[in-house]
C-alpha atoms as a PDB file:
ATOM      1  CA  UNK A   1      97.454 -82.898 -80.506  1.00  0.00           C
ATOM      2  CA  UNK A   2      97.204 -79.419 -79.350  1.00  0.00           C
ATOM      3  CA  UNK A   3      93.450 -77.840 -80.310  1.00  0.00           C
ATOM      4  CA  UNK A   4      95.249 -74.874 -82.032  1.00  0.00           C
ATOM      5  CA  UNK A   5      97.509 -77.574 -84.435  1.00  0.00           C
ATOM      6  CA  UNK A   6      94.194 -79.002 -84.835  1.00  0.00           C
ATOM      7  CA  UNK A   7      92.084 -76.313 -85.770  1.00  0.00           C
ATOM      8  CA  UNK A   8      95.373 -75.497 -88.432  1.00  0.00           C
ATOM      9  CA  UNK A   9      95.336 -79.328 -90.311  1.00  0.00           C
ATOM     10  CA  UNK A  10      91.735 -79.931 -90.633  1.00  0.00           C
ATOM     11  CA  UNK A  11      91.328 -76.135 -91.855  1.00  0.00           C
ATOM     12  CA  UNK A  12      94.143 -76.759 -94.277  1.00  0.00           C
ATOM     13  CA  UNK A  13      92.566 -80.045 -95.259  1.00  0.00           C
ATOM     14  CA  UNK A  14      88.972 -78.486 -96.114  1.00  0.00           C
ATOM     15  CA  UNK A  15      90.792 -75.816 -97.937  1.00  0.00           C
ATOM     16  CA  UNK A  16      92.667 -78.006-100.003  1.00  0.00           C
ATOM     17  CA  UNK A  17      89.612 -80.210-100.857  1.00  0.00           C
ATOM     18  CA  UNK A  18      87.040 -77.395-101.513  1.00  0.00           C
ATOM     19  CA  UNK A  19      89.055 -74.642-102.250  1.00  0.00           C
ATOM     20  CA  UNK A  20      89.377 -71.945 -99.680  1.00  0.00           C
ATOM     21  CA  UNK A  21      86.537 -69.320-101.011  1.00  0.00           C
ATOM     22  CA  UNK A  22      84.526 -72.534-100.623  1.00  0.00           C
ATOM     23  CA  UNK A  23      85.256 -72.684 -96.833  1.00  0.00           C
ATOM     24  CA  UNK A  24      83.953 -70.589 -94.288  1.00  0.00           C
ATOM     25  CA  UNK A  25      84.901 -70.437 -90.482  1.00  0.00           C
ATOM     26  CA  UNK A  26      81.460 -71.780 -89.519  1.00  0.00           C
ATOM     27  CA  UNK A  27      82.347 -75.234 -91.784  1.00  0.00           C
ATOM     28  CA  UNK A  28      85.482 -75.124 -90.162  1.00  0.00           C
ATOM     29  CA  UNK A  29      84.109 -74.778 -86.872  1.00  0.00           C
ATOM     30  CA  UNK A  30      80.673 -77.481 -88.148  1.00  0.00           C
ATOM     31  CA  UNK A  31      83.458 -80.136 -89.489  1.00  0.00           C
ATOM     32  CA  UNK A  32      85.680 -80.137 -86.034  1.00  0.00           C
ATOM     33  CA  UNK A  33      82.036 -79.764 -83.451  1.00  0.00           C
ATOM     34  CA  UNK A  34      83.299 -76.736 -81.780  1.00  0.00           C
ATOM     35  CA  UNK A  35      82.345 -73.266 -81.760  1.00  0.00           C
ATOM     36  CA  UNK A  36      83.266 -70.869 -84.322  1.00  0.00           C
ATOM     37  CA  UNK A  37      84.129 -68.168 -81.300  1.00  0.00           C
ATOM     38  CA  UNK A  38      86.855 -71.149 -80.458  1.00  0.00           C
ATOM     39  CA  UNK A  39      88.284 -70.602 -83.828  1.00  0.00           C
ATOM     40  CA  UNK A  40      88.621 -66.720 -83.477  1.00  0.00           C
ATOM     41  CA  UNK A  41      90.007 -66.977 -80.063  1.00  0.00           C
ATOM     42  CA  UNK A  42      93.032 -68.545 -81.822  1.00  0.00           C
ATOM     43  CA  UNK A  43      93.053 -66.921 -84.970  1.00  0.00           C
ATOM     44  CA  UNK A  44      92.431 -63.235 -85.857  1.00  0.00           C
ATOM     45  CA  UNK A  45      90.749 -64.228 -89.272  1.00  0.00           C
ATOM     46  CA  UNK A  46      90.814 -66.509 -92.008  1.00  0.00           C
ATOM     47  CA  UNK A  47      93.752 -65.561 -94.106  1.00  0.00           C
ATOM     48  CA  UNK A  48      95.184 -65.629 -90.782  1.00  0.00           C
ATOM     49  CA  UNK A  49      94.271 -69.177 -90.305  1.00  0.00           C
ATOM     50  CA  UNK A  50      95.122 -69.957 -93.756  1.00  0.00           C
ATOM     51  CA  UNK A  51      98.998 -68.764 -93.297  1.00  0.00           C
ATOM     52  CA  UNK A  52      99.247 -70.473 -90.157  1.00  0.00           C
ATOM     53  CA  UNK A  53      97.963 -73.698 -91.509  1.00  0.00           C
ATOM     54  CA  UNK A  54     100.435 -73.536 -94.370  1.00  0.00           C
ATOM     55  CA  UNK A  55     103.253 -72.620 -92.249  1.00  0.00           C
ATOM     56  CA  UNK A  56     102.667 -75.913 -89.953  1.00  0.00           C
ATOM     57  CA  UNK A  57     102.522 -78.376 -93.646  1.00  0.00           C
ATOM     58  CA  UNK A  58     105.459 -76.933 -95.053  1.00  0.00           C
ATOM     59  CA  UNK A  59     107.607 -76.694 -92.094  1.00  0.00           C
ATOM     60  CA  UNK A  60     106.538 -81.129 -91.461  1.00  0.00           C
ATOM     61  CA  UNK A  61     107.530 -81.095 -95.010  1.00  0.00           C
ATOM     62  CA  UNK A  62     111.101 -79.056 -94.826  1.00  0.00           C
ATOM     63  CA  UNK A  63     111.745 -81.247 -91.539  1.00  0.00           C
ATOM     64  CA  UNK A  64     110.929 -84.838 -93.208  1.00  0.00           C
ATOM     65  CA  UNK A  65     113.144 -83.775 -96.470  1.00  0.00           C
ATOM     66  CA  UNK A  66     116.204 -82.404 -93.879  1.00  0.00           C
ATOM     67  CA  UNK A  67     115.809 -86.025 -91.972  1.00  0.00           C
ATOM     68  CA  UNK A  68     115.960 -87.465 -95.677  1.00  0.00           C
ATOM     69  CA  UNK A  69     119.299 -86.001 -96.511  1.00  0.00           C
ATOM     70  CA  UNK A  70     120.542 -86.362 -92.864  1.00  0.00           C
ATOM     71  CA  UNK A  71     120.545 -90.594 -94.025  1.00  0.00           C
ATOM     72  CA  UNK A  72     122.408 -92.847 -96.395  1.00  0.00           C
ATOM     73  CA  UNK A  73     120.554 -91.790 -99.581  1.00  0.00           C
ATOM     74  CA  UNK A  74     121.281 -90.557-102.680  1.00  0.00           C
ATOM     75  CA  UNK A  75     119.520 -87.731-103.777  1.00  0.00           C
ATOM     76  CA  UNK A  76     117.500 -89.601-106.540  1.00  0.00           C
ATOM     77  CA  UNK A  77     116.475 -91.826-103.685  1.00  0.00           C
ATOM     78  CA  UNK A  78     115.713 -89.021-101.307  1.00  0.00           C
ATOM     79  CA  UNK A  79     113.445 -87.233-104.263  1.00  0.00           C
ATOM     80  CA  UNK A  80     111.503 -90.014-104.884  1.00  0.00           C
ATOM     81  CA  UNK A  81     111.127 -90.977-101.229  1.00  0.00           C
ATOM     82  CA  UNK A  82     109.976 -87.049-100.589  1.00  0.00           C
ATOM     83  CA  UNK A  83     107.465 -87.243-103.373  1.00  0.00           C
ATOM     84  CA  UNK A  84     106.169 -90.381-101.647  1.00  0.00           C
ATOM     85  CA  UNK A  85     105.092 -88.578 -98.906  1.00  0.00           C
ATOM     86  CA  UNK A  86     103.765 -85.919-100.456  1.00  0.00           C
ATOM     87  CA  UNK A  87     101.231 -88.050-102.398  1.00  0.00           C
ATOM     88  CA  UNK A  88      99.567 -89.602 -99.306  1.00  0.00           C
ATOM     89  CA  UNK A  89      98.009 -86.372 -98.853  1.00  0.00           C
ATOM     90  CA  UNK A  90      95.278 -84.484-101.579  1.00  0.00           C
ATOM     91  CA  UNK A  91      96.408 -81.307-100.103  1.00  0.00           C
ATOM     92  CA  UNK A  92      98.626 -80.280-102.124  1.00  0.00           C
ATOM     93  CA  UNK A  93      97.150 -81.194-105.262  1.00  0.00           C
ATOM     94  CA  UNK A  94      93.849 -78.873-105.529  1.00  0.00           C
ATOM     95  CA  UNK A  95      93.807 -75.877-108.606  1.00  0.00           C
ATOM     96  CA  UNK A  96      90.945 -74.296-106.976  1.00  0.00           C
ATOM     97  CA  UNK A  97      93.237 -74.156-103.881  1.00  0.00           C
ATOM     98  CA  UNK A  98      95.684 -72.484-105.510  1.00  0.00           C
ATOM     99  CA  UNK A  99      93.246 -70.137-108.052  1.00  0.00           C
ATOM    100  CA  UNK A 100      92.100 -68.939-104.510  1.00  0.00           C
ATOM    101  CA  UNK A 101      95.251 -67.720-103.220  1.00  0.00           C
ATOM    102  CA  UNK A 102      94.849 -64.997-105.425  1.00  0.00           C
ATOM    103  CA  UNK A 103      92.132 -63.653-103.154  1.00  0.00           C
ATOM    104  CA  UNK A 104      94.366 -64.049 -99.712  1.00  0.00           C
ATOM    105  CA  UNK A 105      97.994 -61.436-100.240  1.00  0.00           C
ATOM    106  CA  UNK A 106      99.912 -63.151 -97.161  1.00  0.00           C
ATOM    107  CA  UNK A 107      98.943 -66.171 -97.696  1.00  0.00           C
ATOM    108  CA  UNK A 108      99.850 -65.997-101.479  1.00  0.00           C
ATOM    109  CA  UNK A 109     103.331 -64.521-100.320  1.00  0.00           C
ATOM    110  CA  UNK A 110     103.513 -67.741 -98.386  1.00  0.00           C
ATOM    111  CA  UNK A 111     103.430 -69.825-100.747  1.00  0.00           C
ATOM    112  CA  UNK A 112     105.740 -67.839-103.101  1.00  0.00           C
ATOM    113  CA  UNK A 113     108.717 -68.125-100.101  1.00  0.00           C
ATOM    114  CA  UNK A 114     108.015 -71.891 -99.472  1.00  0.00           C
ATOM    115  CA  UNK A 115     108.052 -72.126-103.411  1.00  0.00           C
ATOM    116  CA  UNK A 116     111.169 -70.755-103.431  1.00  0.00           C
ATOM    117  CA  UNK A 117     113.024 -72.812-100.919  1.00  0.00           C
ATOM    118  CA  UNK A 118     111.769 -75.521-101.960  1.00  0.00           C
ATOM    119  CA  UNK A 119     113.822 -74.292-105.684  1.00  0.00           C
ATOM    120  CA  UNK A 120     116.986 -73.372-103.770  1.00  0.00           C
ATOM    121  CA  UNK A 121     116.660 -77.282-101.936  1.00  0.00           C
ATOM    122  CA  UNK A 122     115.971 -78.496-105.428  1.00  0.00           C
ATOM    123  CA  UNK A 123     119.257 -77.526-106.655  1.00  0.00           C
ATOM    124  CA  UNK A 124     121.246 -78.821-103.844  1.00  0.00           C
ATOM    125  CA  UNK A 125     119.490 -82.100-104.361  1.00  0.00           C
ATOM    126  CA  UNK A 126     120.032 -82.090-107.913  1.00  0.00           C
ATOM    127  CA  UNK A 127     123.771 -81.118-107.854  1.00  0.00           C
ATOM    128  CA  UNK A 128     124.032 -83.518-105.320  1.00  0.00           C
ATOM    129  CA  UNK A 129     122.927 -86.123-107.752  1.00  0.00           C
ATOM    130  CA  UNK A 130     125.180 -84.940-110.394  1.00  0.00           C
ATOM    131  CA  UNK A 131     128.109 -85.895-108.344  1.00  0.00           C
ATOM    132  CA  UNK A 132     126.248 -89.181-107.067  1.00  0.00           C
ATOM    133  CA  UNK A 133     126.041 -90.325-110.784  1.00  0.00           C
ATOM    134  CA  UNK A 134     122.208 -90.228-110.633  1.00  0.00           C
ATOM    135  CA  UNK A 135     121.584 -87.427-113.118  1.00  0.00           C
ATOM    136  CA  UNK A 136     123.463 -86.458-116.292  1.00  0.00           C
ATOM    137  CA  UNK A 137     126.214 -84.643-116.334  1.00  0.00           C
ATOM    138  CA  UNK A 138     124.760 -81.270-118.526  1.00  0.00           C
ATOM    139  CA  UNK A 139     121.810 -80.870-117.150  1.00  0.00           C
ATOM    140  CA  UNK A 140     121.141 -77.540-116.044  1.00  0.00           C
ATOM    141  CA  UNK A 141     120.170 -77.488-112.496  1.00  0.00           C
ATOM    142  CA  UNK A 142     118.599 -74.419-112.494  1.00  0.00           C
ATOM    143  CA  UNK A 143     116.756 -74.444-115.251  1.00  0.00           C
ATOM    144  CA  UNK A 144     115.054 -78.019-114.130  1.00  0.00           C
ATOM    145  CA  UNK A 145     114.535 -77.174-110.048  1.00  0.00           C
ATOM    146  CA  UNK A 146     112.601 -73.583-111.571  1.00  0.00           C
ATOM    147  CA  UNK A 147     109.943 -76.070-113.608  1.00  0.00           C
ATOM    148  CA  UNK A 148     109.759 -78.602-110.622  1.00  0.00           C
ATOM    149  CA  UNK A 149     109.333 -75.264-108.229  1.00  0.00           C
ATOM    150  CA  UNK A 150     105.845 -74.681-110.764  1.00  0.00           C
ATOM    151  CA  UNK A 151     105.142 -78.129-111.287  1.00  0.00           C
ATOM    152  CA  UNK A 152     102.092 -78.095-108.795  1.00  0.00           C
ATOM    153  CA  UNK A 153     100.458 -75.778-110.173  1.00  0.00           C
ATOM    154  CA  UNK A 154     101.060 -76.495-113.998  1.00  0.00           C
ATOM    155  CA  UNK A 155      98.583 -79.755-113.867  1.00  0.00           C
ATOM    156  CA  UNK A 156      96.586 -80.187-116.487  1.00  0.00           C
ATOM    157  CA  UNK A 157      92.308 -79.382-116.021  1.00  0.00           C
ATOM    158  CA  UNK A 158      91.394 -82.371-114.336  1.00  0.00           C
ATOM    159  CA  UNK A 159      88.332 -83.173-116.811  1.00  0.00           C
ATOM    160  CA  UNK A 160      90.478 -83.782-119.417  1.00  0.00           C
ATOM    161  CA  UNK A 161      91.549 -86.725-117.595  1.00  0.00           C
ATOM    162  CA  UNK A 162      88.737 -87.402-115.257  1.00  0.00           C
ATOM    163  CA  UNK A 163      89.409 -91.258-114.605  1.00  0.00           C
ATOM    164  CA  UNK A 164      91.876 -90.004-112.229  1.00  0.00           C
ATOM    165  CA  UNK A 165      92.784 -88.291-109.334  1.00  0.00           C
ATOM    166  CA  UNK A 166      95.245 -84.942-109.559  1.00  0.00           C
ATOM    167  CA  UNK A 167      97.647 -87.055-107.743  1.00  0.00           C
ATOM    168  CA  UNK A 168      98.159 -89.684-109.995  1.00  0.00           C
ATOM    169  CA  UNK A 169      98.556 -87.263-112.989  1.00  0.00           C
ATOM    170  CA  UNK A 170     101.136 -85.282-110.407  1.00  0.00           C
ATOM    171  CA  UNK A 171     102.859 -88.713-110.075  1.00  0.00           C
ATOM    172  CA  UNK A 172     103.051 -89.636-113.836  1.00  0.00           C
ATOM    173  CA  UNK A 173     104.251 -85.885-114.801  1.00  0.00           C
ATOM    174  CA  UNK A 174     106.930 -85.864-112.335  1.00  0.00           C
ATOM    175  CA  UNK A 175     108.203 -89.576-112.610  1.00  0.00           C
ATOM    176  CA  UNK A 176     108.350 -89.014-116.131  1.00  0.00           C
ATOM    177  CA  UNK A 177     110.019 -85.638-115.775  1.00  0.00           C
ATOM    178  CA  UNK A 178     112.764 -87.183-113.403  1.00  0.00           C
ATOM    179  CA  UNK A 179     112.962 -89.987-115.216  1.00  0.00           C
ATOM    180  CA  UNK A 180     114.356 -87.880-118.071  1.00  0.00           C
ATOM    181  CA  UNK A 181     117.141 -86.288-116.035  1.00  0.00           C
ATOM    182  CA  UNK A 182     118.386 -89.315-115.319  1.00  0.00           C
ATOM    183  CA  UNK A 183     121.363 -90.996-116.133  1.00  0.00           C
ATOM    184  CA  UNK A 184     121.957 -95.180-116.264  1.00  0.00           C
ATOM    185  CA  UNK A 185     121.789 -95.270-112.837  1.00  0.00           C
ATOM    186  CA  UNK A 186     119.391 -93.038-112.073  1.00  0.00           C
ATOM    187  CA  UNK A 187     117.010 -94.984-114.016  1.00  0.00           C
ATOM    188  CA  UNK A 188     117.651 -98.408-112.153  1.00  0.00           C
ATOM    189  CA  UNK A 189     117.220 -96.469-108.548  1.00  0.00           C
ATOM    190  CA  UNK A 190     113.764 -95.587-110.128  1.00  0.00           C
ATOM    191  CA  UNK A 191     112.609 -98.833-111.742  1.00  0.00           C
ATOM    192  CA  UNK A 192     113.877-100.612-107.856  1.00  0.00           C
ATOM    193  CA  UNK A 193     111.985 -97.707-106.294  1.00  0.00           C
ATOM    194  CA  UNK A 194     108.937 -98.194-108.785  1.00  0.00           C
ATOM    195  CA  UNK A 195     108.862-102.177-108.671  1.00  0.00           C
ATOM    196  CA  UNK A 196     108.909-102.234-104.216  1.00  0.00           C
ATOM    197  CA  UNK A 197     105.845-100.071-104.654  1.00  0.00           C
ATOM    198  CA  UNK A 198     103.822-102.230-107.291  1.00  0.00           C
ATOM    199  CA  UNK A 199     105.010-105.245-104.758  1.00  0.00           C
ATOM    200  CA  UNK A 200     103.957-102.932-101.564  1.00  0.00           C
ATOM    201  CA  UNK A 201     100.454-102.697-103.133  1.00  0.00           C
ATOM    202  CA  UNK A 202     100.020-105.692-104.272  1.00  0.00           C
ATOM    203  CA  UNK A 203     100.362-107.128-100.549  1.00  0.00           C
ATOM    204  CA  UNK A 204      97.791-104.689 -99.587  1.00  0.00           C
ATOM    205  CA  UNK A 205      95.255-105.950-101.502  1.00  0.00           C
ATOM    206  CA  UNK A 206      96.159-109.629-100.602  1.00  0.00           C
ATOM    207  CA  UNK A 207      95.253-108.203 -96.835  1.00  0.00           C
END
């Protein structure tokens, strides 16, 4: 892996985790054992570094959805498989993270034209599923891809629920909010999805 790609993940990473007011270029630079001077050879600051490093997450993301819908999925299947991915990683499930984008302008703008592709994608996926026989007929498409667009940042303050992780709170909302939209068959795509992961684990703990 290339030292500025790097430099980008393990910057996004800290970020995530600590929140980025929390992070400075010399933790950056402590965490990786290399010189901060390394860091601003690369990048001009840390907003800069910041943009960067969420360009490089949501592009793997927009690429691993696209080779989602380029196979023999329905869209319910292809939702639930995307969200899988997406809960491997903390990253995207920090409020201090996103409290701090406040502070950065680009990087905030960023995240404001990712948020918004990933609505316009959201509507695709859920007309898709209209036709498919996955969702219900009236739903309003729209209307459903805007809340999922401001679902990650709509989680509730995690000491309110402090025996878990902002992940599994993510999951539970948005199951439960799919799960909703869904028509007869939706729902059995879900509970197949749902029961090959409780069977997944459960072989991982026999290991």
């Amino acid at each position: 892996m290339a030292v500025r790609e790097l430099i980008m993940l393990t910057a996004f990473d800290m970020f995530s985790i600590y929140g980025i007011k929390n992070v400075s270029m010399d933790d950056i630079a402590r965490n990786m054992e290399i010189s901060k001077r390394t860091i601003y050879e690369i990048f001009k600051d840390k907003e800069d570094l910041l943009v960067e490093g969420m360009e490089l997450n949501y592009r793997k993301a927009r690429i691993y959805l696209t080779q989602l819908e380029s196979e023999k999925f329905t869209s319910m299947e292809i939702i639930l498989l995307f969200l899988e991915e997406l809960l491997k990683s903390p990253r995207w499930f920090n409020q201090k993270f996103y409290d701090d984008l406040e502070r950065f302008p680009k990087a905030k703008q960023k995240f404001e034209e990712e948020k918004n592709i990933l609505y316009k994608r959201s509507v695709r996926l859920l007309n898709r599923g209209i036709k498919e026989g996955v969702f219900y007929q009236n739903i309003e498409t729209d209307i459903i891809a805007l809340l999922a667009k401001e679902q990650l940042v709509m989680l509730p303050p995690l000491e309110k629920v402090n025996n878990h992780s902002a992940s599994e709170i993510f999951q539970v909302i948005i199951f439960t909010f799919i799960r909703g939209i869904a028509s007869d068959k939706g729902k059995k795509i879900m509970d197949r999805f749902i029961m090959k992961k409780m069977h997944e684990e459960k072989q991982q703990q026999l290991l």
